[in-house]
N, C-alpha and C. Protein backbone atom coordinates (compact mmCIF):
# COMPACT_ATOMS: atom_id res chain seq x y z
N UNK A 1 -2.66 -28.87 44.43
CA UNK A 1 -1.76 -29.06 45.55
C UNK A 1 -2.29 -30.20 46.41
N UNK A 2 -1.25 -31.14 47.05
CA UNK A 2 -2.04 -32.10 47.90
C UNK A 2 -1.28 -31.96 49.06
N UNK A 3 -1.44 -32.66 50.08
CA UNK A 3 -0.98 -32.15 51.23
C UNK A 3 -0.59 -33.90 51.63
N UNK A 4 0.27 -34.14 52.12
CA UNK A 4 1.30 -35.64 53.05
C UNK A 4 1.59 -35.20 54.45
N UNK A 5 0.51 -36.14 55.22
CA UNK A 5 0.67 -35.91 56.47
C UNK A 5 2.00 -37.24 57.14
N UNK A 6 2.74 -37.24 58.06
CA UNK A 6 3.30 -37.99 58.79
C UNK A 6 3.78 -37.39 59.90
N UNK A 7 3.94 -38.87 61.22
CA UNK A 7 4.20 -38.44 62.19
C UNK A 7 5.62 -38.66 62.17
N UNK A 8 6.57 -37.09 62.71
CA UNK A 8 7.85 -37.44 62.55
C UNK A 8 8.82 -38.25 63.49
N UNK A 9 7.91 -37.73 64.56
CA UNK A 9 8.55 -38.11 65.88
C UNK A 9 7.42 -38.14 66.87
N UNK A 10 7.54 -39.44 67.60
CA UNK A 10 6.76 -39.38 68.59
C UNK A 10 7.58 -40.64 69.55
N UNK A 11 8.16 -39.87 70.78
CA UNK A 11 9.04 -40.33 71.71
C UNK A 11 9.19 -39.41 72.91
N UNK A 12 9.84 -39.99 74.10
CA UNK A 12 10.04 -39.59 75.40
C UNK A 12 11.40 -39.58 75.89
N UNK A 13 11.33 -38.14 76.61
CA UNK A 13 12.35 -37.54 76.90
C UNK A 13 12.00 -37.74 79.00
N UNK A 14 13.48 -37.62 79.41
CA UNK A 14 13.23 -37.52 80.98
C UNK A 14 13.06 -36.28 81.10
N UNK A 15 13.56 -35.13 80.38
CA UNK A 15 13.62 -33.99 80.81
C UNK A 15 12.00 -33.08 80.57
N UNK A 16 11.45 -32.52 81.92
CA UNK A 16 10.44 -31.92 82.04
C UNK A 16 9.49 -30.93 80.75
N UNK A 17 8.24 -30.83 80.06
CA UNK A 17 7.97 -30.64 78.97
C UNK A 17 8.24 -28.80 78.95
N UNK A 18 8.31 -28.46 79.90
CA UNK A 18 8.39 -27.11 80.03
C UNK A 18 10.17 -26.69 79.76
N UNK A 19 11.13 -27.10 80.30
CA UNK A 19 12.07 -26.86 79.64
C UNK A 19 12.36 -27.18 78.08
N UNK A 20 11.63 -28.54 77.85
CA UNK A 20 11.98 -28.49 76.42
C UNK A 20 11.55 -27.70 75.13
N UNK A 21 9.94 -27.73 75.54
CA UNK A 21 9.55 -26.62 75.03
C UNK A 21 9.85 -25.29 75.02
N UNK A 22 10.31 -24.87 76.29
CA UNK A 22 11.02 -22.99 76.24
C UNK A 22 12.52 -23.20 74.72
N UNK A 23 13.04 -24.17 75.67
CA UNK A 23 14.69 -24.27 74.64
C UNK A 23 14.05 -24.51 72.76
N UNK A 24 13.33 -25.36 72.44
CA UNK A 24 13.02 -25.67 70.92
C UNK A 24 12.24 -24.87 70.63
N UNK A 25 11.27 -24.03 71.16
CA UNK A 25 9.85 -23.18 70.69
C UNK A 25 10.21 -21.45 70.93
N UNK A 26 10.87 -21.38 72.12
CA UNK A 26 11.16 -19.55 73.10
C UNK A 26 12.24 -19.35 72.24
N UNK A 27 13.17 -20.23 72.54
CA UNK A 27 14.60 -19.39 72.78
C UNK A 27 15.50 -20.66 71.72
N UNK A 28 14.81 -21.24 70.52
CA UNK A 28 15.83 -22.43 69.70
C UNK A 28 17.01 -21.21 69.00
N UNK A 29 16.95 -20.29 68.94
CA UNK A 29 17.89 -18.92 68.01
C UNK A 29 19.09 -19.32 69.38
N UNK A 30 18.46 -19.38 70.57
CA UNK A 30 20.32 -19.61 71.30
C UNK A 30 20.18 -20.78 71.55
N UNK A 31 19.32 -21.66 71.48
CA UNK A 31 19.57 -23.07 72.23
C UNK A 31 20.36 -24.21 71.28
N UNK A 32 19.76 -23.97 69.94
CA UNK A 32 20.01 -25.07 69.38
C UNK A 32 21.95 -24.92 69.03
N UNK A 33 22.48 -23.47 68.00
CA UNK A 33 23.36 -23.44 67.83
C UNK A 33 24.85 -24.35 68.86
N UNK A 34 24.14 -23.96 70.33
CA UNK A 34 25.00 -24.34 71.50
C UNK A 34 24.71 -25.69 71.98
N UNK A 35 23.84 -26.42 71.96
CA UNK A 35 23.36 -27.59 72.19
C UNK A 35 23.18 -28.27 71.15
N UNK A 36 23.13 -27.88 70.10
CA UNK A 36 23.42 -29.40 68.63
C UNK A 36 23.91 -28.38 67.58
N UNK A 37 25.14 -28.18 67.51
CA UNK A 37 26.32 -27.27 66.84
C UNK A 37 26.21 -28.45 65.47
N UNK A 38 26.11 -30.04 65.23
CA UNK A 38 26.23 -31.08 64.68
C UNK A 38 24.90 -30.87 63.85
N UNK A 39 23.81 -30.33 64.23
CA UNK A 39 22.49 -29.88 63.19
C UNK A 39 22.20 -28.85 62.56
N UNK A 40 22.67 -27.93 63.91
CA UNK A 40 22.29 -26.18 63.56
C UNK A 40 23.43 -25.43 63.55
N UNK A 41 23.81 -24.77 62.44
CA UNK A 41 24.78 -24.40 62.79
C UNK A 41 25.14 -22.46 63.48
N UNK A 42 23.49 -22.05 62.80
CA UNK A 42 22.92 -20.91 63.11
C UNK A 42 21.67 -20.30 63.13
N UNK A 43 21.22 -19.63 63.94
CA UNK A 43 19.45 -19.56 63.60
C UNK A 43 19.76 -17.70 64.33
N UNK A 44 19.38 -17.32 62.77
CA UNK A 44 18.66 -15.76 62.90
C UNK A 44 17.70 -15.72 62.44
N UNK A 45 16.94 -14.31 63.24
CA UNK A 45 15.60 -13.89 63.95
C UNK A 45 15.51 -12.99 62.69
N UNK A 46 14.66 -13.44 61.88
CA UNK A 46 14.57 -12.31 60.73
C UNK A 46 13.41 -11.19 60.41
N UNK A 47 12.61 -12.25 61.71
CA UNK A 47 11.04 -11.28 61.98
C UNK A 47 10.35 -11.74 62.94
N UNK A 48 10.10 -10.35 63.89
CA UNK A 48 9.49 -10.69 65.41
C UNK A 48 10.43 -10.91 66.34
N UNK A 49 9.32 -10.73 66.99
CA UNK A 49 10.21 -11.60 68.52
C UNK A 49 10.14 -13.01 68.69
N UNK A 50 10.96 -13.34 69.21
CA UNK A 50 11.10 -15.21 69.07
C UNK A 50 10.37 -15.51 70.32
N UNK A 51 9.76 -16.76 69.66
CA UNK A 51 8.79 -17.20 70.38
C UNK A 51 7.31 -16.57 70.59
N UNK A 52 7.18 -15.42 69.44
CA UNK A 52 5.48 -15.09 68.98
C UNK A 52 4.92 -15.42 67.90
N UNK A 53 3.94 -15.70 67.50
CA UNK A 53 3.07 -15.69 66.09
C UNK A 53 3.54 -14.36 65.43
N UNK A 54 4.18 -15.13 64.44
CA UNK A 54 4.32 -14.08 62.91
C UNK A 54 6.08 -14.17 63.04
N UNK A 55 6.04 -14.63 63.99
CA UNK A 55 8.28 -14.21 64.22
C UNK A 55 8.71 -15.42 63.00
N UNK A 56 9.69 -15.00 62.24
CA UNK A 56 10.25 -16.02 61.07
C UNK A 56 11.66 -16.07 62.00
N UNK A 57 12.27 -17.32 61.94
CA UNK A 57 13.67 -17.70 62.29
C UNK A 57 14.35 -18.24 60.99
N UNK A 58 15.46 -18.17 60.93
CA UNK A 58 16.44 -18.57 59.52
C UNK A 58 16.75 -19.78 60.24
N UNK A 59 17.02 -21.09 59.86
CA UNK A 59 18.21 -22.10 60.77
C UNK A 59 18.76 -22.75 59.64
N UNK A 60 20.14 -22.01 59.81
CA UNK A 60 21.77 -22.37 59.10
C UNK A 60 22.08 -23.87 59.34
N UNK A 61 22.19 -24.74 58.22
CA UNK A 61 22.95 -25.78 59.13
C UNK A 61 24.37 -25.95 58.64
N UNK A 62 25.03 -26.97 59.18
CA UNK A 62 26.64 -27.17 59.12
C UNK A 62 26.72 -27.53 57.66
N UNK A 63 27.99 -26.89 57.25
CA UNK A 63 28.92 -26.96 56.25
C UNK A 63 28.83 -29.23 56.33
N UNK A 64 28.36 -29.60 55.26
CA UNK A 64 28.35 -31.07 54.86
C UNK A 64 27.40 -31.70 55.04
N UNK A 65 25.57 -30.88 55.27
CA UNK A 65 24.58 -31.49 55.86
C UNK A 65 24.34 -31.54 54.11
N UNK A 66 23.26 -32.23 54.16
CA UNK A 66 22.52 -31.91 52.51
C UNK A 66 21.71 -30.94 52.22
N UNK A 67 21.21 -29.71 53.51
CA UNK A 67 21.14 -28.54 52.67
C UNK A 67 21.45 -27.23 53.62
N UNK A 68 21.29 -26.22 53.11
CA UNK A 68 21.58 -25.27 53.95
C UNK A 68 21.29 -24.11 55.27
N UNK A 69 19.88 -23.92 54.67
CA UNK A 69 18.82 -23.60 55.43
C UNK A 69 17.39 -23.81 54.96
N UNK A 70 16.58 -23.70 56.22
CA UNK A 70 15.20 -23.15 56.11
C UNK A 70 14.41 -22.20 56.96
N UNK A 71 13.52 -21.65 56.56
CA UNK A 71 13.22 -20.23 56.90
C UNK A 71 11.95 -20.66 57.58
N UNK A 72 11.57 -20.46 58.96
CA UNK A 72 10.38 -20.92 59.60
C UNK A 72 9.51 -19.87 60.07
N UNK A 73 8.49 -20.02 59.86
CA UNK A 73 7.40 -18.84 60.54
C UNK A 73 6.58 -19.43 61.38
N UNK A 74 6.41 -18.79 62.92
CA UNK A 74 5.23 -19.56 63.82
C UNK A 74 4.27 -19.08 63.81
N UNK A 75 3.21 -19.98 63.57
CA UNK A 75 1.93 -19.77 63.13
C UNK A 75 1.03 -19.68 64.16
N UNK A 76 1.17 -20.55 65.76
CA UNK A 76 0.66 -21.19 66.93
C UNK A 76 1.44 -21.26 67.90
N UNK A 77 1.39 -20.84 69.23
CA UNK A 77 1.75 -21.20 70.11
C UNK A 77 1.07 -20.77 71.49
N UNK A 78 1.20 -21.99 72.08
CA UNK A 78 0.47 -22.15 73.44
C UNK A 78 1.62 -22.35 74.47
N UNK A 79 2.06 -21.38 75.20
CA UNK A 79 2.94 -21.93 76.32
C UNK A 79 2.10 -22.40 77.29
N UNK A 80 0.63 -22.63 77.46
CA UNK A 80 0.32 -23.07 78.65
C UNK A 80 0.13 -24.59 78.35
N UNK A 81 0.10 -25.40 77.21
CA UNK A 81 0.23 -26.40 76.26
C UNK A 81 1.00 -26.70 76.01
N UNK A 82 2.52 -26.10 76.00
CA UNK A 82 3.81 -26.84 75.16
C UNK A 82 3.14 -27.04 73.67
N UNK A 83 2.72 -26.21 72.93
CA UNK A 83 2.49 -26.71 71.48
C UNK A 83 2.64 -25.39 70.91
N UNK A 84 3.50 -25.76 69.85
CA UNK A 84 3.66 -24.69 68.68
C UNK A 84 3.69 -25.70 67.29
N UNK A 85 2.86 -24.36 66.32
CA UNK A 85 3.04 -24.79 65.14
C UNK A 85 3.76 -23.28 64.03
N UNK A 86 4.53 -24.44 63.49
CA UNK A 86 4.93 -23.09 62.60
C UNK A 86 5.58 -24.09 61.18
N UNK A 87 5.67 -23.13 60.44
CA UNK A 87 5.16 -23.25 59.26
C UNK A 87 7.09 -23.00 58.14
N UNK A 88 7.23 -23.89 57.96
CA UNK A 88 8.42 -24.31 56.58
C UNK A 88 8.36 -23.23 55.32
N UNK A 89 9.00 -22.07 55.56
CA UNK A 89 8.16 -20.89 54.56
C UNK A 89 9.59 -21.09 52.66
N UNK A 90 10.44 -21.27 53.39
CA UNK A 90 11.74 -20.95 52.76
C UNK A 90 13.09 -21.98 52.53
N UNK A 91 13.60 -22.11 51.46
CA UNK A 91 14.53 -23.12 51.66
C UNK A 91 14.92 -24.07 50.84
N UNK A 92 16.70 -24.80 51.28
CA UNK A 92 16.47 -25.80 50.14
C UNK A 92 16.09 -27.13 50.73
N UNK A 93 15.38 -26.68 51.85
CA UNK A 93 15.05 -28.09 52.21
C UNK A 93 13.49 -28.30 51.71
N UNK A 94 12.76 -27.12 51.17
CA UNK A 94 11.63 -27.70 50.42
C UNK A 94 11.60 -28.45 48.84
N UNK A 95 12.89 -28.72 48.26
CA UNK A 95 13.12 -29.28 47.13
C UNK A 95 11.97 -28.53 45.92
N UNK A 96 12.16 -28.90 44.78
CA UNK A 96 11.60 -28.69 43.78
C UNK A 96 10.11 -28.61 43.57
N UNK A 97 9.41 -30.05 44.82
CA UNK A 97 7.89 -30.48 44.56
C UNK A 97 6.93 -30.47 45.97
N UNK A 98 7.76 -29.11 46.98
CA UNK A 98 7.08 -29.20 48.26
C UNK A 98 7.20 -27.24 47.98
N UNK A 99 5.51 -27.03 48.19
CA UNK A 99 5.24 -25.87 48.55
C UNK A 99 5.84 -25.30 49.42
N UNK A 100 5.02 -25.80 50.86
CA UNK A 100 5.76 -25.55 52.44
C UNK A 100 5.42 -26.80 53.06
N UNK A 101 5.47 -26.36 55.00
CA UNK A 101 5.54 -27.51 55.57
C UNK A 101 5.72 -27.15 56.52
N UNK A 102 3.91 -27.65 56.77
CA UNK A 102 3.40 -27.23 58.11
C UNK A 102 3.61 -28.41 59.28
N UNK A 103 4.18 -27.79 60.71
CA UNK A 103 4.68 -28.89 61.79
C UNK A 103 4.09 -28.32 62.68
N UNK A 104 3.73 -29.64 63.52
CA UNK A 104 3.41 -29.17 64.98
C UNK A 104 3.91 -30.09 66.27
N UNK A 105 4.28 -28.89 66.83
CA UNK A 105 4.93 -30.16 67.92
C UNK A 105 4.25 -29.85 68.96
N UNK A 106 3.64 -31.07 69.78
CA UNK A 106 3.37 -30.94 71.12
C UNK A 106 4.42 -31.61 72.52
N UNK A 107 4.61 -31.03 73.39
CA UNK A 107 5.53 -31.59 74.55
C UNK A 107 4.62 -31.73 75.78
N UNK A 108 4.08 -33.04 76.14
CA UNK A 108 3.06 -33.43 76.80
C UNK A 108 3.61 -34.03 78.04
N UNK A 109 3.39 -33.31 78.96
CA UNK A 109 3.70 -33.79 80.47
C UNK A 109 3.87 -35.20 80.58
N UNK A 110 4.23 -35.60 81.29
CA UNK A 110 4.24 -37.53 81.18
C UNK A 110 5.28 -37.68 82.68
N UNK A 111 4.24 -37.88 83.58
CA UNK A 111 5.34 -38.17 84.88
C UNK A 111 6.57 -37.12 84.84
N UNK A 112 8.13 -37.42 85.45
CA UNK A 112 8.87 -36.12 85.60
C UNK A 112 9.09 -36.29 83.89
N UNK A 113 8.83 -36.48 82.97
CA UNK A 113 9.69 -36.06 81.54
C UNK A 113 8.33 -35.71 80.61
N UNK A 114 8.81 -35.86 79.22
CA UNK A 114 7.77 -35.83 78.16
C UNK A 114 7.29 -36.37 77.60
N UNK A 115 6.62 -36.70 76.82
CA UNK A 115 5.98 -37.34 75.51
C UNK A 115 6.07 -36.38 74.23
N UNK A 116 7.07 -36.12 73.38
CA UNK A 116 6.91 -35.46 72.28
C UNK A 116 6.58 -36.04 71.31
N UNK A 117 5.58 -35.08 70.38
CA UNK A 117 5.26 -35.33 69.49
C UNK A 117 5.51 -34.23 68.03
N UNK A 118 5.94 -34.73 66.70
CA UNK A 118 5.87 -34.14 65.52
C UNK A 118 5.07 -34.22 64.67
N UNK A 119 3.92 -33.44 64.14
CA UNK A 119 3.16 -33.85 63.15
C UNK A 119 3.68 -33.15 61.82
N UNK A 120 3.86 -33.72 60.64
CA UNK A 120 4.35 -32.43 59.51
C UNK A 120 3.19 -32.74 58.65
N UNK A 121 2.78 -31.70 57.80
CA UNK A 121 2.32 -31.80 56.31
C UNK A 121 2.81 -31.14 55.73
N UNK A 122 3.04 -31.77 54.53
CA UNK A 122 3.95 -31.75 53.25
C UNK A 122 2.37 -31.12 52.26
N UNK A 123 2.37 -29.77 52.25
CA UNK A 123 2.25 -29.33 51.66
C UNK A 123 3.32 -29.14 49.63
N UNK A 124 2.34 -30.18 48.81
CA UNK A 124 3.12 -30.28 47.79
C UNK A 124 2.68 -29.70 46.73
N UNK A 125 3.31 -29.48 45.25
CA UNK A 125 2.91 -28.85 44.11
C UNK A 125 2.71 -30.20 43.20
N UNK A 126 1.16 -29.44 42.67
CA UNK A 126 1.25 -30.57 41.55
C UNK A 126 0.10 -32.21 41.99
N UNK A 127 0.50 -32.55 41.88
CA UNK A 127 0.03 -34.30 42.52
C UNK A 127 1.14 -34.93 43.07
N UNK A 128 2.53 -34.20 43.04
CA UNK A 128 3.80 -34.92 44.07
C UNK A 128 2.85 -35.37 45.83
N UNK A 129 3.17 -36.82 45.66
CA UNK A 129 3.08 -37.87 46.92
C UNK A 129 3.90 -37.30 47.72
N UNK A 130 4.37 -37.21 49.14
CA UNK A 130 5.55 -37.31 49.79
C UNK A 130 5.32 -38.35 50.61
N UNK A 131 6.26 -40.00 50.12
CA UNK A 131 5.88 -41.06 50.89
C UNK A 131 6.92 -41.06 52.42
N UNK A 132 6.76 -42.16 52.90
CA UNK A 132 7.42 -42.18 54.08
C UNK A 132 8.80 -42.32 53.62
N UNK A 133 9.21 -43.30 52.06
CA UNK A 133 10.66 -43.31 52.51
C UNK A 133 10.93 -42.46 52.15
N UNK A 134 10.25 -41.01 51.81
CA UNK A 134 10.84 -39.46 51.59
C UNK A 134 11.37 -38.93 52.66
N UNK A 135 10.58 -39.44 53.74
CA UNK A 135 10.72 -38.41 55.07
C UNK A 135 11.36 -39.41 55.70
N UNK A 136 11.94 -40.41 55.84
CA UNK A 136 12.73 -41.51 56.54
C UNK A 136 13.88 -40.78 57.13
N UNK A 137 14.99 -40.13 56.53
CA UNK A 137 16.45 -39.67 56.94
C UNK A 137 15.94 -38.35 57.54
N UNK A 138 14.75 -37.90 57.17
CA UNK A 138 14.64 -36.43 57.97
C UNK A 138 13.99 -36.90 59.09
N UNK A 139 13.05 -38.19 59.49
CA UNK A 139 12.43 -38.31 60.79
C UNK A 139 13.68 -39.02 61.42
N UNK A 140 14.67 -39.94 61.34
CA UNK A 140 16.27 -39.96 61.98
C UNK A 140 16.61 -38.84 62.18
N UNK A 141 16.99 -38.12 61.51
CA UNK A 141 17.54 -36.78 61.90
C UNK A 141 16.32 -35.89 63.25
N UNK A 142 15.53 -35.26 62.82
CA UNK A 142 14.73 -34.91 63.54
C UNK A 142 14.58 -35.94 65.37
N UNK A 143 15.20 -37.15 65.03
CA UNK A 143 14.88 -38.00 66.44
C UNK A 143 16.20 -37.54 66.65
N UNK A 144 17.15 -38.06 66.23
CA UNK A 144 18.48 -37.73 66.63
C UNK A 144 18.74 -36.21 67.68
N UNK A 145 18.00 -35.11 66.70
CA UNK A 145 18.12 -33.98 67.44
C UNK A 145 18.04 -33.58 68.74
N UNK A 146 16.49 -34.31 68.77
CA UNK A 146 15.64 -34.35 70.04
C UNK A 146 16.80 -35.55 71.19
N UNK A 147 16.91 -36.64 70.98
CA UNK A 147 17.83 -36.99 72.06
C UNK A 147 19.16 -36.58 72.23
N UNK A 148 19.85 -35.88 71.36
CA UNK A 148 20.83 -34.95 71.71
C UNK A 148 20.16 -33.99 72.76
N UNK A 149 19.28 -33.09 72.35
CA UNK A 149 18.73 -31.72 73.39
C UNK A 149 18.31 -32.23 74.51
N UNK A 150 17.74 -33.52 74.50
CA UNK A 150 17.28 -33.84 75.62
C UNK A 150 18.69 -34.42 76.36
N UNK A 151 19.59 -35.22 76.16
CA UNK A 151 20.77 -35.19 76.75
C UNK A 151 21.31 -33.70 77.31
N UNK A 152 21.53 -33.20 76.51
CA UNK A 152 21.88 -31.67 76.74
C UNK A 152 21.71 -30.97 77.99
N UNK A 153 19.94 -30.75 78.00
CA UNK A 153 19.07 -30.35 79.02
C UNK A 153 19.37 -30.79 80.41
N UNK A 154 19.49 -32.66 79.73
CA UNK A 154 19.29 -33.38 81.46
C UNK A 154 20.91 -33.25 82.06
N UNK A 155 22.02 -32.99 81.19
CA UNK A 155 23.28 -32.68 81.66
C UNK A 155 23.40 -31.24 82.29
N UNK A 156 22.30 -30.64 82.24
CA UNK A 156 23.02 -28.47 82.05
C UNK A 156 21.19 -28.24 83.39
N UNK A 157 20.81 -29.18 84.00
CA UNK A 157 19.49 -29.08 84.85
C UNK A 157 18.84 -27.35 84.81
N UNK A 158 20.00 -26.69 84.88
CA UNK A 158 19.92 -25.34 85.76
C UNK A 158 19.26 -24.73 84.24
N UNK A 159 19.35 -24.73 82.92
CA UNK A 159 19.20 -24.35 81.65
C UNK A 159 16.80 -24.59 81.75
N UNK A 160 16.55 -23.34 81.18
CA UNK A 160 15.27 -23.53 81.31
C UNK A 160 14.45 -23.95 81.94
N UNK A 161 14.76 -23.36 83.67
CA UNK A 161 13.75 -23.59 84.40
C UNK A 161 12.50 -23.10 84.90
């Protein structure tokens, strides 16, 4: 097994690291469906409570994405940090030559907004590489998300305070 590290995302949001982190890390089972309906199209809680170590979330996406779901388990989380890591358990978004896929995101204070960051490893089978232009349309997507929510957030103020 070899492991492909890349950074997926690393960019700034105006909106404060503590709301973003509650909405993507606490509470993404209601945030995302209602705030990027265009990515997620559903996220059930299939184990735990959301937002603890060991809780698995399902996230459904829309009818015409290229796949359907993946099944996430959190492995880490620090609310006094904004950092969670959790872990790619399930899915067809691990294709044929990816074990799992371990992420961590940190949401780092930065004046009134954030500094987010994505780290993934591509945990793979075999000697499968996962180069960058593998992860190219998923780190677009993945940015895309994030400035949607962060639009979202900075439109709805009163949401995760």
């Amino acid at each position: 097994m070899g492991v492909s590290t890349h950074t997926m995302v690393d960019c700034n949001s105006p909106v404060a690291a503590a709301r973003l982190f509650n909405a993507f890390c606490i509470d993404n089972h209601n945030f995302m469906p209602k705030a990027l309906p265009d990515f997620v199209k559903s996220v059930d809680v299939v184990q735990g409570e959301p937002g603890t170590v060991g809780s698995v979330r399902q996230l459904n996406f829309p009818e015409g994405k290229p796949f359907k779901y993946a099944k996430n388990r959190v492995d880490e989380i620090d609310a006094g940090k904004f950092y969670c890591k959790y872990t790619t358990i399930e899915g067809d978004v691990l294709r044929e030559n990816i074990e799992y896929v371990v992420h961590e995101t940190t949401f780092e204070p930065s004046g009134n907004g954030t500094h987010y960051t994505m780290v993934t490893n591509y945990h793979t089978k075999g000697d499968f590489v996962v180069t960058d232009d593998h992860v190219a349309a998923g780190k677009q997507n993945i940015k895309n998300m994030f400035d949607t929510a962060s639009e979202y957030l900075a439109a709805n103020p009163h949401l995760y305070v």
